[in-house]
N, C-alpha and C. Protein backbone atom coordinates (compact mmCIF):
# COMPACT_ATOMS: atom_id res chain seq x y z
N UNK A 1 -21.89 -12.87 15.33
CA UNK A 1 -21.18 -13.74 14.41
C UNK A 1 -19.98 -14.32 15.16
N UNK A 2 -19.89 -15.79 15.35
CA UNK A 2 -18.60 -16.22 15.96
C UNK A 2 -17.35 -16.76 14.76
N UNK A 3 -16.40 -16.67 15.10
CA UNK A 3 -15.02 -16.91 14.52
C UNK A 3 -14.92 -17.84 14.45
N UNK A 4 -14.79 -18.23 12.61
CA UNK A 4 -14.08 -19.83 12.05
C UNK A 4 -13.66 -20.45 12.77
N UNK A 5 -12.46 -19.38 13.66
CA UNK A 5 -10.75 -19.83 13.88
C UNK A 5 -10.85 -19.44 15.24
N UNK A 6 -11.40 -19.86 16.47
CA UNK A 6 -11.99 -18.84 17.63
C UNK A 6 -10.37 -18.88 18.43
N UNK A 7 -9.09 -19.90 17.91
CA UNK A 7 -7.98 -19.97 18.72
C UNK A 7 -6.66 -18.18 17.88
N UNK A 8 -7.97 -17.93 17.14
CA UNK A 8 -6.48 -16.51 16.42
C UNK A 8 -6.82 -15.09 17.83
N UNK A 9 -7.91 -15.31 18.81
CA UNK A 9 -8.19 -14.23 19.40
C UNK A 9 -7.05 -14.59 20.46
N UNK A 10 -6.42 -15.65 20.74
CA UNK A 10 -5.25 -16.11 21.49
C UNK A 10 -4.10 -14.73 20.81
N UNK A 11 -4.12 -14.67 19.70
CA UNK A 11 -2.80 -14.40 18.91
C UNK A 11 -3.47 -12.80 18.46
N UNK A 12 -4.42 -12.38 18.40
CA UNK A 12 -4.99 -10.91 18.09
C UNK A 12 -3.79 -10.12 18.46
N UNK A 13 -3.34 -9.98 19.40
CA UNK A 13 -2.70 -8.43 19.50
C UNK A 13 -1.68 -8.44 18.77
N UNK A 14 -1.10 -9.74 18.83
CA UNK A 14 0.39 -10.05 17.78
C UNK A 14 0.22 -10.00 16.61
N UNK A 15 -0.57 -10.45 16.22
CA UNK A 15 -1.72 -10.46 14.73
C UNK A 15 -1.99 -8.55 14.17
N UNK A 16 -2.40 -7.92 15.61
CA UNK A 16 -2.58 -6.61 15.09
C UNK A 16 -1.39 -5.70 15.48
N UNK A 17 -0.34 -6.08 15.65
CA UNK A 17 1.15 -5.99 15.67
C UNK A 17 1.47 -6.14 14.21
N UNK A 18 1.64 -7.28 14.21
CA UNK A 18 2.37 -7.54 12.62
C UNK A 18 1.62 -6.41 11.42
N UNK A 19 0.40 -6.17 11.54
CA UNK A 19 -0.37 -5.97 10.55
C UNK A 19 -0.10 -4.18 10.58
N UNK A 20 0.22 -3.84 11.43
CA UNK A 20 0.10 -2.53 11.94
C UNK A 20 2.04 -2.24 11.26
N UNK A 21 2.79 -2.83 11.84
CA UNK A 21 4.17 -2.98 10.95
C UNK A 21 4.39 -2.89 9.43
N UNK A 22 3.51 -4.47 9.11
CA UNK A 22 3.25 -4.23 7.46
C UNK A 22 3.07 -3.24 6.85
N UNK A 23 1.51 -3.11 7.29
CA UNK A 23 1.21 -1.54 7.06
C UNK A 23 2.27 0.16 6.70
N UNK A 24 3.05 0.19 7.87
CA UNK A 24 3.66 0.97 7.57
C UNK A 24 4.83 0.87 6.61
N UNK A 25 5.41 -0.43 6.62
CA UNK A 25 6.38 -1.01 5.34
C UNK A 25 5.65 -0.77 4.16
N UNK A 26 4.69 -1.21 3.82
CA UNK A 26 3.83 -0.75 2.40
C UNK A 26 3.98 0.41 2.27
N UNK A 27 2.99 1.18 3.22
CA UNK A 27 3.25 2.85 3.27
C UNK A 27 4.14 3.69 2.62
N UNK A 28 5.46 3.24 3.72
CA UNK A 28 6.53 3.63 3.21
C UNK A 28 6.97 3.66 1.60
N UNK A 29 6.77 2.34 1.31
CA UNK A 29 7.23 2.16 -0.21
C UNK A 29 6.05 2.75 -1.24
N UNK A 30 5.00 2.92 -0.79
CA UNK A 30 4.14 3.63 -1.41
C UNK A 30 4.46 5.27 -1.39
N UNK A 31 5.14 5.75 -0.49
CA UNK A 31 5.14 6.99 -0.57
C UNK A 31 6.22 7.19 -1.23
N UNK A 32 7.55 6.48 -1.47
CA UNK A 32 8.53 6.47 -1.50
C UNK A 32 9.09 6.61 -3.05
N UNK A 33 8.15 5.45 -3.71
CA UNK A 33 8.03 5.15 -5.55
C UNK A 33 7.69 6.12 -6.29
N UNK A 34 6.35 6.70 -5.73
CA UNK A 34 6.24 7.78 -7.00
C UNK A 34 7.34 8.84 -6.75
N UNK A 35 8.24 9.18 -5.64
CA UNK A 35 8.79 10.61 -5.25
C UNK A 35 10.19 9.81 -6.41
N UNK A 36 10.59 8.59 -6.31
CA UNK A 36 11.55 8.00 -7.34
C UNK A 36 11.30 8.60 -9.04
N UNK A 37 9.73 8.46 -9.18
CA UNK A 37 9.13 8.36 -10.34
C UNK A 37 9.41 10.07 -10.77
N UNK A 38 9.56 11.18 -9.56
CA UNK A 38 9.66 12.34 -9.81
C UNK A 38 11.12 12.47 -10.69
N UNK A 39 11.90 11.74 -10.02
CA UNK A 39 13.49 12.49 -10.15
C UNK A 39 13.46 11.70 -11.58
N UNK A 40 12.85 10.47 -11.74
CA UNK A 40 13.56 9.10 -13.19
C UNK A 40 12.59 10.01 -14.30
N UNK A 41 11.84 10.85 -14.22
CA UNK A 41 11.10 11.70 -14.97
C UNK A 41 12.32 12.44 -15.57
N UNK A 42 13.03 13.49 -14.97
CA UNK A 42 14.41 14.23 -15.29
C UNK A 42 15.65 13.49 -15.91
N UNK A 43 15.74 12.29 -15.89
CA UNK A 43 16.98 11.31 -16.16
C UNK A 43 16.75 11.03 -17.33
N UNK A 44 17.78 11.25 -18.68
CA UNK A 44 17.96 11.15 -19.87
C UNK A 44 17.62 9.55 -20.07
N UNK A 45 16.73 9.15 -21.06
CA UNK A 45 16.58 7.65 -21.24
C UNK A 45 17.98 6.81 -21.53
N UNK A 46 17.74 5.85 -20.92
CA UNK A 46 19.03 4.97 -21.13
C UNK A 46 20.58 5.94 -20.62
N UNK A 47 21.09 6.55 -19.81
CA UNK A 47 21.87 7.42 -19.11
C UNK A 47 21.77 6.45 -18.11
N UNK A 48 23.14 6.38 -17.17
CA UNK A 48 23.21 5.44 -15.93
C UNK A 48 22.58 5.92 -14.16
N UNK A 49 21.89 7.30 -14.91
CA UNK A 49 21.05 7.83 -13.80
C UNK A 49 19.60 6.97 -13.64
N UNK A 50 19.44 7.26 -15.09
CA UNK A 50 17.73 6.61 -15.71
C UNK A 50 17.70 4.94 -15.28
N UNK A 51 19.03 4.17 -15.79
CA UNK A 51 18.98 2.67 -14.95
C UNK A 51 19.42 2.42 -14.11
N UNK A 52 19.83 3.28 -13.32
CA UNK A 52 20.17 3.01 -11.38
C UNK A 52 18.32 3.41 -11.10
N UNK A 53 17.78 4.44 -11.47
CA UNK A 53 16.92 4.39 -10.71
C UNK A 53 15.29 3.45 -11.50
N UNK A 54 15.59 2.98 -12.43
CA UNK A 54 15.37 1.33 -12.49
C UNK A 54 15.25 0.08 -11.49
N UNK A 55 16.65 0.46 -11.37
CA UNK A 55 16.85 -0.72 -10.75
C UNK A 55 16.05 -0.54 -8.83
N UNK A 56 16.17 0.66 -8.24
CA UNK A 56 15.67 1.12 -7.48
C UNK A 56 14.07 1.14 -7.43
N UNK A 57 13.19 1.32 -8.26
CA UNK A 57 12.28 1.34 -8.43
C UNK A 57 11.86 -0.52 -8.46
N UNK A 58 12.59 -1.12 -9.33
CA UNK A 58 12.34 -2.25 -8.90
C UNK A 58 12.26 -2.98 -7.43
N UNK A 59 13.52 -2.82 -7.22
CA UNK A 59 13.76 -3.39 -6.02
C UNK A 59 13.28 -2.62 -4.86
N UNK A 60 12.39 -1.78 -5.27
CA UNK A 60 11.39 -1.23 -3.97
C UNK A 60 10.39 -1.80 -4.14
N UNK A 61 9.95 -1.84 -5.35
CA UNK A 61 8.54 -2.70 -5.26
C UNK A 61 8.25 -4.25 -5.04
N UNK A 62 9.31 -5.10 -5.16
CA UNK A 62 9.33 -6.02 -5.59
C UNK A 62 9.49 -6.87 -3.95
N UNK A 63 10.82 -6.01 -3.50
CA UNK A 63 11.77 -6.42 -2.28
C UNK A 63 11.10 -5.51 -0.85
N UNK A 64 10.21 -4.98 -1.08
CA UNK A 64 9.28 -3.97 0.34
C UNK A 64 8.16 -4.00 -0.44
N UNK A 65 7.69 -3.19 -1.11
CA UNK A 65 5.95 -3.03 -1.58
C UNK A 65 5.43 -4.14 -1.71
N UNK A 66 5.76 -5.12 -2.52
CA UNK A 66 5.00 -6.26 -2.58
C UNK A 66 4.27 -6.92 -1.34
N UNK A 67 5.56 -7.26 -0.57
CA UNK A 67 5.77 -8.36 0.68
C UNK A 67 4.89 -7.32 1.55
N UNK A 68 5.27 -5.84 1.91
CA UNK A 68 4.98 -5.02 2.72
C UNK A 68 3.09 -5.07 2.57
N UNK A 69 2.63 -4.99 1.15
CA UNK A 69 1.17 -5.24 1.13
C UNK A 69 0.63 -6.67 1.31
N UNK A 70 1.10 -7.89 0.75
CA UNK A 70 0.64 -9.17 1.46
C UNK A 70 0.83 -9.27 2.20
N UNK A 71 1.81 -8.75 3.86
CA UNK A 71 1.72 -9.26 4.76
C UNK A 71 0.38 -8.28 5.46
N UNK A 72 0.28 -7.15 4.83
CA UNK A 72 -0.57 -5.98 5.42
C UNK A 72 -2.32 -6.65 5.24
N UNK A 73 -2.48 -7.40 3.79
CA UNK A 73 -3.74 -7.88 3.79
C UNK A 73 -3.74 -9.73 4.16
N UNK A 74 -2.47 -10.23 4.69
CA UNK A 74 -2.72 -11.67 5.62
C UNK A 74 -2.82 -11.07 6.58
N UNK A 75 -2.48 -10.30 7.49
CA UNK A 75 -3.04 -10.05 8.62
C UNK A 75 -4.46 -9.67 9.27
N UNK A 76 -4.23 -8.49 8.36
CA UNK A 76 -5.71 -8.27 8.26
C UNK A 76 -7.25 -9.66 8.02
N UNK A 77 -7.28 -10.43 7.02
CA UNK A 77 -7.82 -11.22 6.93
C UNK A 77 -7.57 -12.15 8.18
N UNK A 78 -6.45 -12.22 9.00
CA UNK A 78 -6.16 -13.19 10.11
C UNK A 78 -7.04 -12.93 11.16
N UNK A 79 -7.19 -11.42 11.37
CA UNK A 79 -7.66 -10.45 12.37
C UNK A 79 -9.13 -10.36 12.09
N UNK A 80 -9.80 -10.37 10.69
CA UNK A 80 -10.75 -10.36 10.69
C UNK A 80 -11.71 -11.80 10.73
N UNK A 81 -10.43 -12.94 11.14
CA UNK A 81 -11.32 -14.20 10.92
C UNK A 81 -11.50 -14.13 12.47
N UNK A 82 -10.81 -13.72 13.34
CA UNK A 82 -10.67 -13.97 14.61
C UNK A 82 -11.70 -12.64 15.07
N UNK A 83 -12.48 -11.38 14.39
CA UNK A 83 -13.22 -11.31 14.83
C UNK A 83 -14.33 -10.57 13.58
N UNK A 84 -15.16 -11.81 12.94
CA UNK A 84 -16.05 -11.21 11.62
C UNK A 84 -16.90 -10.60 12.13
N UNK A 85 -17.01 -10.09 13.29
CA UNK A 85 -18.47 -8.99 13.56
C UNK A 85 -17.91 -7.86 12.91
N UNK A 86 -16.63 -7.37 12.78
CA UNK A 86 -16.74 -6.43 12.22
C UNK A 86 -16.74 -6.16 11.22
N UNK A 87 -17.12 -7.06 10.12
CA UNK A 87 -17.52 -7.42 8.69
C UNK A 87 -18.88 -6.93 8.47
N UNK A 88 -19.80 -6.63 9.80
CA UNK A 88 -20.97 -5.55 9.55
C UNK A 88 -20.75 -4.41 10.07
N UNK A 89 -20.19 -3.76 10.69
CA UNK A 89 -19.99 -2.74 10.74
C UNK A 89 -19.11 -1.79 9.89
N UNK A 90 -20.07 -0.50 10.06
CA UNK A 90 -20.03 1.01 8.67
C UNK A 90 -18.60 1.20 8.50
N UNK A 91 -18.29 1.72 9.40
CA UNK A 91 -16.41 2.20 9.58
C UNK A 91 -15.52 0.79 8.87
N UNK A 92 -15.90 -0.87 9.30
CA UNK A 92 -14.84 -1.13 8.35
C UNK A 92 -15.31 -1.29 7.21
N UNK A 93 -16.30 -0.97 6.01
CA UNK A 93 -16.79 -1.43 4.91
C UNK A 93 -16.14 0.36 4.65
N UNK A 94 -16.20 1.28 5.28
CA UNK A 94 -15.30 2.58 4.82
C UNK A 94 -14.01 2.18 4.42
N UNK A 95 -13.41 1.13 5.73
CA UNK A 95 -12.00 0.89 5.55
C UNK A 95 -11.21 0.28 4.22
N UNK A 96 -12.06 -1.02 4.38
CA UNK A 96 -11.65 -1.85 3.58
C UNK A 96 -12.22 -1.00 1.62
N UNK A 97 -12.93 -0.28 1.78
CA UNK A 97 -12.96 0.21 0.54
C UNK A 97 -11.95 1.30 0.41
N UNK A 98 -11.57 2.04 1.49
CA UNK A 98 -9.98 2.64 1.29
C UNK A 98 -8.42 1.45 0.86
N UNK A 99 -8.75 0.27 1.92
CA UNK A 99 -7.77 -0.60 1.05
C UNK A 99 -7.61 -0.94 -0.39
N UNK A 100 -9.03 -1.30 -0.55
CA UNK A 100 -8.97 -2.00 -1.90
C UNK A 100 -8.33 -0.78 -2.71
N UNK A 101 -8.64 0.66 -2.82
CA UNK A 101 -8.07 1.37 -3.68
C UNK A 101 -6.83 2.29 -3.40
N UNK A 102 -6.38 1.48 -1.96
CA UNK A 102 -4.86 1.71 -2.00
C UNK A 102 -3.89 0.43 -2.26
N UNK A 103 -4.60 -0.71 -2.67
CA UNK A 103 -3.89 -1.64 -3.61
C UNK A 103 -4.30 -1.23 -4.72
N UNK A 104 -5.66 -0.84 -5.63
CA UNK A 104 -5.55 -0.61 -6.59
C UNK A 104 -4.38 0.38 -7.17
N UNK A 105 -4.22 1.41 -6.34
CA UNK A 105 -2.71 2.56 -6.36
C UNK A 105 -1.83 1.97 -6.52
N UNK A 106 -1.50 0.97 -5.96
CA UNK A 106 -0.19 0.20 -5.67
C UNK A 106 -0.10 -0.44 -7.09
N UNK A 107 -1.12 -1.40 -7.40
CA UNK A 107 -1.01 -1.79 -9.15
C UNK A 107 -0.76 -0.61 -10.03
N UNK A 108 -1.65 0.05 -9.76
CA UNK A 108 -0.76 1.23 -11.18
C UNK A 108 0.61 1.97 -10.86
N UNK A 109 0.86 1.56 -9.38
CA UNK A 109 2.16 2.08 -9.25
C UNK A 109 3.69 1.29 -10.36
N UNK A 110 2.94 0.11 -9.51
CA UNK A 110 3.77 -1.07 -10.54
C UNK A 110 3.00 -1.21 -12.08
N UNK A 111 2.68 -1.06 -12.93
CA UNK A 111 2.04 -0.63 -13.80
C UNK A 111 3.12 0.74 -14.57
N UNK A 112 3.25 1.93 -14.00
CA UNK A 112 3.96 3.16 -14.36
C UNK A 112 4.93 2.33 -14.01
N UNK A 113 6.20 1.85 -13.54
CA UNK A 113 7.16 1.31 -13.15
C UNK A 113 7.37 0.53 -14.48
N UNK A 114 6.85 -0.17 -14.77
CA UNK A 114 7.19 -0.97 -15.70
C UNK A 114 6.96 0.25 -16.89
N UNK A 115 6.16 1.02 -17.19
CA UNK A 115 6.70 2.25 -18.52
C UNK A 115 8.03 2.80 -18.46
N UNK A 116 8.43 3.14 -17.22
CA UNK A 116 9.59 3.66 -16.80
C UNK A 116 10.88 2.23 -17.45
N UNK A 117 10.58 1.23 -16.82
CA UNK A 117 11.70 -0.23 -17.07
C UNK A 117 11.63 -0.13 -19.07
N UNK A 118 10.67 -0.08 -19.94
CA UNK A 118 10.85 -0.06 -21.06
C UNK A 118 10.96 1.48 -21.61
N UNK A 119 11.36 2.54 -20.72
CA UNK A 119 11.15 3.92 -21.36
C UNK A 119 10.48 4.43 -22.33
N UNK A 120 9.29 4.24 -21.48
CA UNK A 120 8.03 4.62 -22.16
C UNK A 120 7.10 5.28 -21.69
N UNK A 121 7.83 5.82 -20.04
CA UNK A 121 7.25 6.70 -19.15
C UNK A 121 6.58 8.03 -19.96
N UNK A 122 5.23 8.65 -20.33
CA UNK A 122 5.37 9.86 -20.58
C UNK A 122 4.14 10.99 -19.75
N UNK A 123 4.17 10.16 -18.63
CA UNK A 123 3.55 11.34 -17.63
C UNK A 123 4.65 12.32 -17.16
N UNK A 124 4.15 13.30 -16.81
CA UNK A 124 5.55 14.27 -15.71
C UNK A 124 5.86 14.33 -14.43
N UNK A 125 6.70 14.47 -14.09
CA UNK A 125 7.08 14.89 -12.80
C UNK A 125 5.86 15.40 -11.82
N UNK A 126 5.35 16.63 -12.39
CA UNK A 126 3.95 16.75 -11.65
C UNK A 126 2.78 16.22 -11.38
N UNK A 127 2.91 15.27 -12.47
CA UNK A 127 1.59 14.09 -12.23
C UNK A 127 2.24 13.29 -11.44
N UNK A 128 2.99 12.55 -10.82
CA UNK A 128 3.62 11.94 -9.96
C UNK A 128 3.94 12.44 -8.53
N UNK A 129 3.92 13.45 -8.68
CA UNK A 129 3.86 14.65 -7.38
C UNK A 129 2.63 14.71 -7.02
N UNK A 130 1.46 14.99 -7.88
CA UNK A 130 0.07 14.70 -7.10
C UNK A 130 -0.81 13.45 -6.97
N UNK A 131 -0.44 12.59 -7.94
CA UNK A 131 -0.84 11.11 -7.74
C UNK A 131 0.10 11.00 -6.46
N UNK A 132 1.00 11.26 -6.12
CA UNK A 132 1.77 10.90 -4.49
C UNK A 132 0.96 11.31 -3.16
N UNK A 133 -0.35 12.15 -3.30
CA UNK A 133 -1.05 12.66 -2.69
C UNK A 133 -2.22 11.48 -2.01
N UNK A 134 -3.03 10.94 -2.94
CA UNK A 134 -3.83 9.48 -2.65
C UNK A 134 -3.73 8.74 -2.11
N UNK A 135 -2.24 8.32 -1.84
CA UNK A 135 -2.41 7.14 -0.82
C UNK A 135 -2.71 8.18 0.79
N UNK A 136 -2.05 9.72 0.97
CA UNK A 136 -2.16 10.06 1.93
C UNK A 136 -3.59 10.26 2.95
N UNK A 137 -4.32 10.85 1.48
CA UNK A 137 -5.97 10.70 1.66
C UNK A 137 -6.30 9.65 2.16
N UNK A 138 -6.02 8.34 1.44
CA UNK A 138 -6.57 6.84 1.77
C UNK A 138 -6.20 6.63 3.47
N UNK A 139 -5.17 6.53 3.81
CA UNK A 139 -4.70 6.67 5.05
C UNK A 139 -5.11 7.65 6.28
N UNK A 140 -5.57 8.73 5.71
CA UNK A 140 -6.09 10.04 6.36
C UNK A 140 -7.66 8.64 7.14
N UNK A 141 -8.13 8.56 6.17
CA UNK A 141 -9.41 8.23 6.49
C UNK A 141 -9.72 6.33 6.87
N UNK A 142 -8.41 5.99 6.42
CA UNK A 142 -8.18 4.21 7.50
C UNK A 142 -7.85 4.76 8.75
N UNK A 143 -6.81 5.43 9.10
CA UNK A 143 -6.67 5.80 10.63
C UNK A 143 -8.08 6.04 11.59
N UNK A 144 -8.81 7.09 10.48
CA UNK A 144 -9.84 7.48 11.65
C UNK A 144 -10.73 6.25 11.68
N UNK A 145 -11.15 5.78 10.82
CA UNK A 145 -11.89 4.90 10.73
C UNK A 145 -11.69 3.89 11.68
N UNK A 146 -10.44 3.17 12.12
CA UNK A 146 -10.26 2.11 12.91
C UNK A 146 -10.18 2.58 14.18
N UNK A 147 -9.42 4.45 14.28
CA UNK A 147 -9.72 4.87 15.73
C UNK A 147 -10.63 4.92 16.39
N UNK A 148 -11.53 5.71 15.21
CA UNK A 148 -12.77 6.60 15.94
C UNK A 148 -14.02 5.27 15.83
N UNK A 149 -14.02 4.10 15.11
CA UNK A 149 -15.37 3.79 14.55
C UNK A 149 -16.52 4.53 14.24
N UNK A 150 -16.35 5.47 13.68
CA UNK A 150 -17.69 6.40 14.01
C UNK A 150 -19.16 5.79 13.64
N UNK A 151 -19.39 4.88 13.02
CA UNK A 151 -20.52 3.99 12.90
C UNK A 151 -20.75 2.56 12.54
């Protein structure tokens, strides 16, 4: 299969630079929100603990998570126009089905965020402690996948 765009293999490594950065900016804010979601669980509704970490929760998702995942899936799509052979191969159809449901995570992250913004949060602390677990899995198995190709 040859590339739409055959001038992005010029720009690939920078391309899998940026994307590899993103990546970990998302990450970050993915790991970062629900451990927020632990403590705004304990914070009396409407108390200036409960809307500082509002406002925090916002402005993580909004001002890093967001940006941090569109730049993570323009790259990716940049990288994969510059090389679609690997659009048949096993390992990335593993991958990319770990993405899709570590954006799907990311929507219900922002999703619970907004219960929290109208205090209407009524999961616990511990469900937020092990839903914080999933994206690690998801990641466990994109790493190997892009290292190892195993098929």
């Amino acid at each position: 299969m040859e590339s739409p765009l055959p001038f992005l293999l010029d720009y690939y490594e920078t391309l899998k630079a940026l994307h590899i950065i993103s990546l970990i900016v998302w990450m970050a804010a993915i790991f970062y929100l629900p451990r927020l979601f632990v403590y705004h669980v304990d914070a009396e509704k409407g108390s200036d603990k409960s809307e500082t970490f509002k406002i925090m929760e916002r402005r993580l998702l909004k001002a890093i998570m967001n940006p941090g995942m569109v730049a993570t899936w323009l790259f990716a799509i940049l990288m994969l126009l510059a090389q679609p052979e690997w659009l048949l191969q096993g390992w990335m159809h593993v991958k990319l089905t770990c993405v899709l449901l570590l954006t799907f995570y990311h929507h219900l992250l922002a999703l619970w965020r907004k219960d929290f913004e109208k205090d209407q949060n009524t999961k616990t602390g511990r469900y937020y402690r092990i839903a914080n677990e999933a994206p690690t899995l998801l990641l466990i198995v994109i790493v190997f996948m892009v290292v190892l190709k195993p098929f």
